[in-house]
PDB file of N, CA and C in Angstrom:
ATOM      1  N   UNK A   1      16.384 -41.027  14.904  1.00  0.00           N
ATOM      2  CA  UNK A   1      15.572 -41.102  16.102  1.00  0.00           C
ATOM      3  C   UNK A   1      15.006 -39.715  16.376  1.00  0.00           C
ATOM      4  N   UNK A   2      13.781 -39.839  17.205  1.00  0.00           N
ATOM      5  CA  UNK A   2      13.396 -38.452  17.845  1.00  0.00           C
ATOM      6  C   UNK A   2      13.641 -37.791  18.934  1.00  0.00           C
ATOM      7  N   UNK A   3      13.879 -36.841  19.273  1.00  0.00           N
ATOM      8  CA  UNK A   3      13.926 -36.485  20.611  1.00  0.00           C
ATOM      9  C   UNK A   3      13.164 -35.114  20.790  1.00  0.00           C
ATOM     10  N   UNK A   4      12.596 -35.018  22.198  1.00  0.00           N
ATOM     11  CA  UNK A   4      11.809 -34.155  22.272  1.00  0.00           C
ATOM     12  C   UNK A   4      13.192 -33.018  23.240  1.00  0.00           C
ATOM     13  N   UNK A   5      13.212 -32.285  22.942  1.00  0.00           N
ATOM     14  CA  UNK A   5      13.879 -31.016  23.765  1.00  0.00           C
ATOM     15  C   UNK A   5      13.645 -29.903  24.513  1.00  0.00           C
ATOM     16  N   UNK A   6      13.439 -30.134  25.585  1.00  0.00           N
ATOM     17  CA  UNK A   6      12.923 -29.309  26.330  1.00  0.00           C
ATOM     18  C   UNK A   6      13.743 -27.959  27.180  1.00  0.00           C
ATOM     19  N   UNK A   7      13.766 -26.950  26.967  1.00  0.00           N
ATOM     20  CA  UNK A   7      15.241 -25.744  27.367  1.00  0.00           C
ATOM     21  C   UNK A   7      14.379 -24.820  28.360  1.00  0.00           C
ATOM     22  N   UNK A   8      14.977 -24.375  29.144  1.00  0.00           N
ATOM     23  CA  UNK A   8      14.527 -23.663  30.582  1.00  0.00           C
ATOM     24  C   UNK A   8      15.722 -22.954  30.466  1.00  0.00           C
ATOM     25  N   UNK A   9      15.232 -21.221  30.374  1.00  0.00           N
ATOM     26  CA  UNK A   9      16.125 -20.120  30.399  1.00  0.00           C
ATOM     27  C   UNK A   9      16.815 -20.325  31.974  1.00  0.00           C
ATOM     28  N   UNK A  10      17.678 -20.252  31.930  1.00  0.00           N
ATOM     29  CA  UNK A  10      18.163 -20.118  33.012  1.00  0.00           C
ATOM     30  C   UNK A  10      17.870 -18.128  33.995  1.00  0.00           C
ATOM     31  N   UNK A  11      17.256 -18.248  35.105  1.00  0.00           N
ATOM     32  CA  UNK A  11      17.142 -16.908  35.641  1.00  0.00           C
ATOM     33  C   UNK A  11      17.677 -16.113  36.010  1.00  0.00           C
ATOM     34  N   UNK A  12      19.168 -16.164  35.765  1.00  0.00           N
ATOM     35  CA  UNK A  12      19.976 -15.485  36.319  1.00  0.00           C
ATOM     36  C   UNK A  12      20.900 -14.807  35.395  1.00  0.00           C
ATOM     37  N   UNK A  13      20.583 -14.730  34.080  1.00  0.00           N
ATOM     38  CA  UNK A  13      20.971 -14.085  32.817  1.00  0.00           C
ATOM     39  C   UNK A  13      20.846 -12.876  33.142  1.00  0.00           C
ATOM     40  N   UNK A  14      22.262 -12.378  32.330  1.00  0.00           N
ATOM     41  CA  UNK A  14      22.016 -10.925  32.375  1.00  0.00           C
ATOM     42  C   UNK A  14      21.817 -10.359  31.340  1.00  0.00           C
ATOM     43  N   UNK A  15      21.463  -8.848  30.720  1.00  0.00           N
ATOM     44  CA  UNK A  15      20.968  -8.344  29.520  1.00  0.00           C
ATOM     45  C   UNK A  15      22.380  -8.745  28.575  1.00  0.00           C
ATOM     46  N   UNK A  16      23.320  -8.599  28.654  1.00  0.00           N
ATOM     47  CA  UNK A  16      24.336  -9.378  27.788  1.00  0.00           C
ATOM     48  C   UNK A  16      24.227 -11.104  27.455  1.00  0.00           C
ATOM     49  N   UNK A  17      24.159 -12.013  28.186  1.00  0.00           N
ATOM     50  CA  UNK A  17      23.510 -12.987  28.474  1.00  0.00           C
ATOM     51  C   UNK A  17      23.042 -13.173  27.533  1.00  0.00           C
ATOM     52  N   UNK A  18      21.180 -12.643  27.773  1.00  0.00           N
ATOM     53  CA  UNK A  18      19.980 -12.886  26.574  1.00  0.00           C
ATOM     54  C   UNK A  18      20.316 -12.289  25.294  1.00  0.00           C
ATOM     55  N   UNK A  19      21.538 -11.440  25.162  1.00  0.00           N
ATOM     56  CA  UNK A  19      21.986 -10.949  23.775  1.00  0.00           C
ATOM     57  C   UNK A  19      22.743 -12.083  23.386  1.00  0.00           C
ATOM     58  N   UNK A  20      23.819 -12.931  23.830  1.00  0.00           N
ATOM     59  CA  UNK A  20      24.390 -13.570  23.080  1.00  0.00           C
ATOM     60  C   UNK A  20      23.511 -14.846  22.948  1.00  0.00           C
ATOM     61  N   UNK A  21      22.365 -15.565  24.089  1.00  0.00           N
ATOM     62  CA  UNK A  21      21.407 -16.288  23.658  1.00  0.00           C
ATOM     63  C   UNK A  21      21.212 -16.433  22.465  1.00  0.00           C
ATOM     64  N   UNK A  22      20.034 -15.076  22.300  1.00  0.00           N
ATOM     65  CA  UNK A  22      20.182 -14.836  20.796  1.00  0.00           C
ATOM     66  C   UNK A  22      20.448 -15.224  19.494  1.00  0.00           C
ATOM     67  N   UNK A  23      22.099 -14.587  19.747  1.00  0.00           N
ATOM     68  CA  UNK A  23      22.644 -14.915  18.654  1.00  0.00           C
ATOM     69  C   UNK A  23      23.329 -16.153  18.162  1.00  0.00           C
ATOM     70  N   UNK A  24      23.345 -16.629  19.114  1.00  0.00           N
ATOM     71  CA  UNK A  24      23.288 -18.606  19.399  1.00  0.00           C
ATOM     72  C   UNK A  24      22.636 -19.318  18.419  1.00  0.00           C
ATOM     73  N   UNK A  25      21.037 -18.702  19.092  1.00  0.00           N
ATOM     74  CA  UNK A  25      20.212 -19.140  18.570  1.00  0.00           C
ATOM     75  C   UNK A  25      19.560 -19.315  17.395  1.00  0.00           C
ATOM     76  N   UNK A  26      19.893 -17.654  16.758  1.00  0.00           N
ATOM     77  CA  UNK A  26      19.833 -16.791  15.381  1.00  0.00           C
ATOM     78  C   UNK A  26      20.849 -17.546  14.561  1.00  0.00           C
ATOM     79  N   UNK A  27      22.038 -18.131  15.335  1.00  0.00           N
ATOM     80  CA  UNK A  27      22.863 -18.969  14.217  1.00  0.00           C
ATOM     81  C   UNK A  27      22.457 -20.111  14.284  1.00  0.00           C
ATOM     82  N   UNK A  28      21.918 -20.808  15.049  1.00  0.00           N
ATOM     83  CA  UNK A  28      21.718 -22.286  14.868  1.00  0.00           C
ATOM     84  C   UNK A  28      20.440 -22.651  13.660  1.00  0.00           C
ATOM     85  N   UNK A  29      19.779 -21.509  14.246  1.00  0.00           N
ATOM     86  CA  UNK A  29      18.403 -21.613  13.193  1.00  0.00           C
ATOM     87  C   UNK A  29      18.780 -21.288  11.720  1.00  0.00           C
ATOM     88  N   UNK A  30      19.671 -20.672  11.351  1.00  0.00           N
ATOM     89  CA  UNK A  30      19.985 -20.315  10.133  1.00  0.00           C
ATOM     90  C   UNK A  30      20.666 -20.751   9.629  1.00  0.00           C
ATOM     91  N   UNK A  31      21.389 -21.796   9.880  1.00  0.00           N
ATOM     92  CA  UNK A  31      21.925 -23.341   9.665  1.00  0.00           C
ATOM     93  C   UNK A  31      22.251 -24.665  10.353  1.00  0.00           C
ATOM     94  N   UNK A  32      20.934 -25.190  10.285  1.00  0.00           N
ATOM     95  CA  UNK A  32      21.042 -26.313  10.771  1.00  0.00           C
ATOM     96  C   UNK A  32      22.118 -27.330  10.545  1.00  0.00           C
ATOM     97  N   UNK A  33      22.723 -28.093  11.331  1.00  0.00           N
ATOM     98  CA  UNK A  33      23.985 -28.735  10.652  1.00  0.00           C
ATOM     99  C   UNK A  33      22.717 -29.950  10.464  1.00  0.00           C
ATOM    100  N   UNK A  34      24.300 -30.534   9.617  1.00  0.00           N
ATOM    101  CA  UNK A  34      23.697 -31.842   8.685  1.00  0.00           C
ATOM    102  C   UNK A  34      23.137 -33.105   9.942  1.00  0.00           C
ATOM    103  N   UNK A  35      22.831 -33.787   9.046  1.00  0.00           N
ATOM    104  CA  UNK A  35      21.818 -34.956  10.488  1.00  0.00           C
ATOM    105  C   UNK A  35      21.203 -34.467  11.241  1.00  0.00           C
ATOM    106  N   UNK A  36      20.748 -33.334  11.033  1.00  0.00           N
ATOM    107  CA  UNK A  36      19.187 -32.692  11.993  1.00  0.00           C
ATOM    108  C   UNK A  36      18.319 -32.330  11.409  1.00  0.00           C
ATOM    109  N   UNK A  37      17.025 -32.579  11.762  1.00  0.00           N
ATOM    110  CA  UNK A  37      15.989 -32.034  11.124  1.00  0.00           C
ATOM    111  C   UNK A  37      15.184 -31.689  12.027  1.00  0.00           C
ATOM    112  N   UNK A  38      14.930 -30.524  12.075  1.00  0.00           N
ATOM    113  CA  UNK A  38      13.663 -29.779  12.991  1.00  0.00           C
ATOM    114  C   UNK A  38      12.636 -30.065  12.531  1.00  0.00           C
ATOM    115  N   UNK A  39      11.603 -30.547  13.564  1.00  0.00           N
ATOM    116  CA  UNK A  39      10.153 -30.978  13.252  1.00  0.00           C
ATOM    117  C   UNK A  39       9.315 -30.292  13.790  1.00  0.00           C
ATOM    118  N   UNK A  40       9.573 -29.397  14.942  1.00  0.00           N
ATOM    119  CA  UNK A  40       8.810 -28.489  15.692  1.00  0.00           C
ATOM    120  C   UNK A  40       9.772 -27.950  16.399  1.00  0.00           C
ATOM    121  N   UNK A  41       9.086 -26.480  16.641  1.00  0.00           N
ATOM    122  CA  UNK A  41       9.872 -26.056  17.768  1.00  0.00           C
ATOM    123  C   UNK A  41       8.674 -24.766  18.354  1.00  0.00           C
ATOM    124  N   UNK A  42       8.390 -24.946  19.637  1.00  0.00           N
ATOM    125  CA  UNK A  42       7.372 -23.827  20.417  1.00  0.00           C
ATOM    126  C   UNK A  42       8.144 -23.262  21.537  1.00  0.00           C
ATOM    127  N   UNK A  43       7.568 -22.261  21.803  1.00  0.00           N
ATOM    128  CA  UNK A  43       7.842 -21.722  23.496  1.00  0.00           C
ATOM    129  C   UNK A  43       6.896 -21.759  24.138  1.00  0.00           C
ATOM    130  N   UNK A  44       6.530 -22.132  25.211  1.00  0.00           N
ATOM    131  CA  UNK A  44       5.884 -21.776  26.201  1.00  0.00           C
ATOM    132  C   UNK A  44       5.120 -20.332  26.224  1.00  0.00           C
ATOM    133  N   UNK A  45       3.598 -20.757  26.634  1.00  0.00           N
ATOM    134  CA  UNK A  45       3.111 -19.451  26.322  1.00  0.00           C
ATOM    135  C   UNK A  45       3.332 -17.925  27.630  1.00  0.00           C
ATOM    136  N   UNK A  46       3.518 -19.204  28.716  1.00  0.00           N
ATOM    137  CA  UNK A  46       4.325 -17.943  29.338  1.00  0.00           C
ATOM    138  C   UNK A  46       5.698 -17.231  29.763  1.00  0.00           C
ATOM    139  N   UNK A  47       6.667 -17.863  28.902  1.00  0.00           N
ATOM    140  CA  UNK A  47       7.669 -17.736  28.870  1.00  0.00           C
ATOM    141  C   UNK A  47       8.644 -18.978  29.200  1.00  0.00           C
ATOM    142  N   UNK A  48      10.000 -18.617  29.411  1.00  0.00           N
ATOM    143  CA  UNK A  48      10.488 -19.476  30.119  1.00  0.00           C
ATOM    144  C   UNK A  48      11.174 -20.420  29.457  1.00  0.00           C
ATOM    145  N   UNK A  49      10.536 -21.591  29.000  1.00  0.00           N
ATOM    146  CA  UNK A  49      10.634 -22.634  28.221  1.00  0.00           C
ATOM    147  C   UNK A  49      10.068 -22.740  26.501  1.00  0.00           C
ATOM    148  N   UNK A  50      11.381 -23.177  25.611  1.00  0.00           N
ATOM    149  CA  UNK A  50      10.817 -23.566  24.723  1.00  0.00           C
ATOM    150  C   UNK A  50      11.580 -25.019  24.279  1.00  0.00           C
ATOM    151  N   UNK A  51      10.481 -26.082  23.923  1.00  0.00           N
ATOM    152  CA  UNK A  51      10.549 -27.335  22.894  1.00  0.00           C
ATOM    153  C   UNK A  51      10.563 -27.317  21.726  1.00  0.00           C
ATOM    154  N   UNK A  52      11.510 -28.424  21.651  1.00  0.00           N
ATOM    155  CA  UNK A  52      11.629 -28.826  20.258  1.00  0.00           C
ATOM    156  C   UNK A  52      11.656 -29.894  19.846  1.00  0.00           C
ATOM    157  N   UNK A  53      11.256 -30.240  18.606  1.00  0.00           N
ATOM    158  CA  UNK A  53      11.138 -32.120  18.222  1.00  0.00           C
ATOM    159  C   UNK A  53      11.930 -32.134  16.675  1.00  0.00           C
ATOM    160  N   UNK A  54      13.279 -32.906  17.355  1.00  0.00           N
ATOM    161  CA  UNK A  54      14.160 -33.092  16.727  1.00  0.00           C
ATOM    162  C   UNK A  54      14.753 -34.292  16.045  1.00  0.00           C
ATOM    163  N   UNK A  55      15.089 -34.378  14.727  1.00  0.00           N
ATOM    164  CA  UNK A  55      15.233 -35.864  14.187  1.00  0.00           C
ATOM    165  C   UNK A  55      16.715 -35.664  13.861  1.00  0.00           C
ATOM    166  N   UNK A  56      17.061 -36.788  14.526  1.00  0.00           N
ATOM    167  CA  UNK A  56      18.697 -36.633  14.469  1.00  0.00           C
ATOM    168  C   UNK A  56      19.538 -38.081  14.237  1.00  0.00           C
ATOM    169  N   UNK A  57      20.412 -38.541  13.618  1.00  0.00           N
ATOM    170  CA  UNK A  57      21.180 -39.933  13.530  1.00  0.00           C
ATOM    171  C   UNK A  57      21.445 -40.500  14.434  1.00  0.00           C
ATOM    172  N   UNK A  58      22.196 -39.706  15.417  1.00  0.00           N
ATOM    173  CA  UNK A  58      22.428 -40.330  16.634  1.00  0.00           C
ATOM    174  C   UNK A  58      22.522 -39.113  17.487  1.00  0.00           C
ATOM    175  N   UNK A  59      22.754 -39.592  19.390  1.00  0.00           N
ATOM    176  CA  UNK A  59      22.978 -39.084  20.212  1.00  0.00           C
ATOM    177  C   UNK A  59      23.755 -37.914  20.445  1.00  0.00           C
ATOM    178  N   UNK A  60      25.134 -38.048  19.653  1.00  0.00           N
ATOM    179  CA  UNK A  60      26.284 -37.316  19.155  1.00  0.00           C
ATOM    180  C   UNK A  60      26.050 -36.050  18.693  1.00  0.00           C
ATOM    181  N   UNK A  61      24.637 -35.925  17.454  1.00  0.00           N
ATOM    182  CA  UNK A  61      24.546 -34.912  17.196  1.00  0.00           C
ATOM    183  C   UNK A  61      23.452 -34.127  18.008  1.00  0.00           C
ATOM    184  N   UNK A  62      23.006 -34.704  18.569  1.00  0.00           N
ATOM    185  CA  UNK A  62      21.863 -33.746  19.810  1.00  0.00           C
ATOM    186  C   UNK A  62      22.796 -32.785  20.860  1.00  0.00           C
ATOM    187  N   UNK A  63      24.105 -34.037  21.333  1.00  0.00           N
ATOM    188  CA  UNK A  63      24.831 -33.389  22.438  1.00  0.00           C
ATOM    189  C   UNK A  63      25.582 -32.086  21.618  1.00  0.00           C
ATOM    190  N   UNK A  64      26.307 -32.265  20.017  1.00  0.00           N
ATOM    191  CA  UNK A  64      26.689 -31.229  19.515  1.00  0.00           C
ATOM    192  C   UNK A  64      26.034 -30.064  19.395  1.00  0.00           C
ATOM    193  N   UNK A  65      24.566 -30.106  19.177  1.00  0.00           N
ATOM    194  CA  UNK A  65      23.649 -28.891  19.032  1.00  0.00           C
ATOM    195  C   UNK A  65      23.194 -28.334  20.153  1.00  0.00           C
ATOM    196  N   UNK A  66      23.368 -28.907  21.531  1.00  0.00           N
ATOM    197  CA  UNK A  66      23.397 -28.442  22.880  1.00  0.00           C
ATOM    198  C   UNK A  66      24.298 -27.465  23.171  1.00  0.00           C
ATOM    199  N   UNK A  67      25.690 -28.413  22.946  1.00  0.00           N
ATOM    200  CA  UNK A  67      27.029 -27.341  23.430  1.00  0.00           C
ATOM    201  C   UNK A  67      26.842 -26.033  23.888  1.00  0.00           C
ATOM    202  N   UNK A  68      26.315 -25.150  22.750  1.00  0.00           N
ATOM    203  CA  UNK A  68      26.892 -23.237  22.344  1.00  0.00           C
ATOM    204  C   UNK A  68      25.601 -22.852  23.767  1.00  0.00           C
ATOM    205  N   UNK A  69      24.296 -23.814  23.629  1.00  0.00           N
ATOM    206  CA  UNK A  69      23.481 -23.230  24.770  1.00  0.00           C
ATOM    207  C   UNK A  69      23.816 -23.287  26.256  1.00  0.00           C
ATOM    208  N   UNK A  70      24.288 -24.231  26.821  1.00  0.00           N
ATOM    209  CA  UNK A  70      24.670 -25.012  27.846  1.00  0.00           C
ATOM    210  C   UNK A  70      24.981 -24.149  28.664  1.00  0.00           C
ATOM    211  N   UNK A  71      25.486 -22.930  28.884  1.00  0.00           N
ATOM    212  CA  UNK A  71      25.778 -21.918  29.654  1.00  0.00           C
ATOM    213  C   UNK A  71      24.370 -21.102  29.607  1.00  0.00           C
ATOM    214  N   UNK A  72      23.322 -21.109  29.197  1.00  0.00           N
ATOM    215  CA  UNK A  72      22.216 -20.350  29.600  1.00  0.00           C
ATOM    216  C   UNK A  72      21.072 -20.828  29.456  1.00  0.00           C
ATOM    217  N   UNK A  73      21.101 -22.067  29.562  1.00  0.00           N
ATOM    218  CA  UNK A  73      20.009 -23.199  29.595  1.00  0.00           C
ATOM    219  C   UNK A  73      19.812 -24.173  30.488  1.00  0.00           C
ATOM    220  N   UNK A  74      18.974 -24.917  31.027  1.00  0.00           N
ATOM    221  CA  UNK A  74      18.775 -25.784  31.562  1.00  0.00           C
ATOM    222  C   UNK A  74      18.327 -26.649  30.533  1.00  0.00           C
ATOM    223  N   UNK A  75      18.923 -28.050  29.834  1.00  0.00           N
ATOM    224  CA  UNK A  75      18.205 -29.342  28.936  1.00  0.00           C
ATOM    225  C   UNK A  75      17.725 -30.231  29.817  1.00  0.00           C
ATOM    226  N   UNK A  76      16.848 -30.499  29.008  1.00  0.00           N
ATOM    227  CA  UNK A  76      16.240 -31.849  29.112  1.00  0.00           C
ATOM    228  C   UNK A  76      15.830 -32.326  27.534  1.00  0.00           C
ATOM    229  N   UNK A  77      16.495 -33.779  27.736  1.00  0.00           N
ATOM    230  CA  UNK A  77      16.681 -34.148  26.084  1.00  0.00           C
ATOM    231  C   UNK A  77      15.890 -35.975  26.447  1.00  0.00           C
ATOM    232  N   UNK A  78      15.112 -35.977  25.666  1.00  0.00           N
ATOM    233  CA  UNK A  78      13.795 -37.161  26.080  1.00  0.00           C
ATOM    234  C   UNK A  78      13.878 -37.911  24.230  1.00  0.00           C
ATOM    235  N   UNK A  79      14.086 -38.907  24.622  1.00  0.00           N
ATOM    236  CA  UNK A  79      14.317 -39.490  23.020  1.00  0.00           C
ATOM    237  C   UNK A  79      13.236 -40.778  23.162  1.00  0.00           C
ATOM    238  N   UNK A  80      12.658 -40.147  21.971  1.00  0.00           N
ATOM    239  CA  UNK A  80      11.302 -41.258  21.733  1.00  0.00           C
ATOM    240  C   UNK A  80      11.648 -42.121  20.623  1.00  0.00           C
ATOM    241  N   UNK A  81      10.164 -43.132  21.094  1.00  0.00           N
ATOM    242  CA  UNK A  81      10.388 -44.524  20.125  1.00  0.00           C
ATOM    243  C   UNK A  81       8.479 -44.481  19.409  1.00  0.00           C
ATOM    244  N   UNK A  82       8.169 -44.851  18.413  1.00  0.00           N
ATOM    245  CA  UNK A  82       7.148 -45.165  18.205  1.00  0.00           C
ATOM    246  C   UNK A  82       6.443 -46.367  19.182  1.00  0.00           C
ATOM    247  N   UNK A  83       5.003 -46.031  19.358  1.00  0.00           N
ATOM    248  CA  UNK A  83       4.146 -46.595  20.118  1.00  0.00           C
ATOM    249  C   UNK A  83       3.711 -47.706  19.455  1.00  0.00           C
ATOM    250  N   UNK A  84       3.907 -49.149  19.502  1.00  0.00           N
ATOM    251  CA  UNK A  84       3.151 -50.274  18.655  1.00  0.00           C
ATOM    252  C   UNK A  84       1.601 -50.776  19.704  1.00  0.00           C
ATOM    253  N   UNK A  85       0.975 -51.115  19.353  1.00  0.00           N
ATOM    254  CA  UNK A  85      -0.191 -52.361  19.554  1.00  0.00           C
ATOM    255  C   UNK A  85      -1.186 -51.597  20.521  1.00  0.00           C
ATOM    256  N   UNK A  86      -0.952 -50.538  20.701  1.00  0.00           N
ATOM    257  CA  UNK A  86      -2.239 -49.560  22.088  1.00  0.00           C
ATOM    258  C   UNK A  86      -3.491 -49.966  21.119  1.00  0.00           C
ATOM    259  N   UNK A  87      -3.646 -49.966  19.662  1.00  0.00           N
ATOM    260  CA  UNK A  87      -4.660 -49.344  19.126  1.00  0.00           C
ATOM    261  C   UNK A  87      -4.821 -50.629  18.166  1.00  0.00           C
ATOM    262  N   UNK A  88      -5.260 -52.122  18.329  1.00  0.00           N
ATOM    263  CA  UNK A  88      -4.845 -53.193  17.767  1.00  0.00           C
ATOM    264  C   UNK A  88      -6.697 -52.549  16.803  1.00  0.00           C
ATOM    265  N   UNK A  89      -6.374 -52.732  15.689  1.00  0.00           N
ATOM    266  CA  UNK A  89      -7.958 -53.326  14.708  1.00  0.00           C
ATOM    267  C   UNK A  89      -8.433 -51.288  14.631  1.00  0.00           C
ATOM    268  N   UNK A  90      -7.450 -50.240  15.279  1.00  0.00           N
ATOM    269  CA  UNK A  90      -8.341 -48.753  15.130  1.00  0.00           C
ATOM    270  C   UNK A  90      -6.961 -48.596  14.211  1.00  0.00           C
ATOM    271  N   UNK A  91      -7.880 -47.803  13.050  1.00  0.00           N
ATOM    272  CA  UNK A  91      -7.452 -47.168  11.954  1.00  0.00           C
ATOM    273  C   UNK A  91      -6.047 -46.190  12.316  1.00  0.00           C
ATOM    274  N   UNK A  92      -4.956 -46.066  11.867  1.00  0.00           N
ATOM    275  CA  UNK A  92      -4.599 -44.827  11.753  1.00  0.00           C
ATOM    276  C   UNK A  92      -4.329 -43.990  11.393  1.00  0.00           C
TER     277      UNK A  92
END
């Protein structure tokens, strides 16, 4: 399934804080565990927030890849379905 992921720094981080962020982050990206596949991932161009579009087996492993952030994040985790019949007889 997909899910779109949406993370909001939390504002009240301190310069230690955004260091271990970081390195959270620096580890997650540098090994993805198994049953995930990153399909995108942006930040916000003015800060703040960055998304991601994530393909994962189940629920289980979204909440596992949350965990390590959860103390300096705000989630929002939005799990999509493909769109059928909007576009009946248009090419796609």
């Amino acid at each position: 399934m997909l899910y779109l992921i949406i993370n909001r720094t939390r504002p009240d981080l301190s310069s230690d804080d955004y260091a271990e962020l970081a390195r959270r982050a620096k580890d997650f990206y540098g090994a993805v565990p198994d049953g995930i596949a990153l399909r995108g991932n942006w930040a916000e161009a003015g800060g703040g927030r960055t998304i991601a579009l994530i393909e994962a087996a189940d629920d289980s492993l979204v909440e596992a890849i949350q965990a390590p952030f959860r103390d300096y994040v705000d989630m929002e985790v939005i799990g999509l379905v493909d769109v059928e019949g909007w576009r009946d007889g248009a090419e796609r």
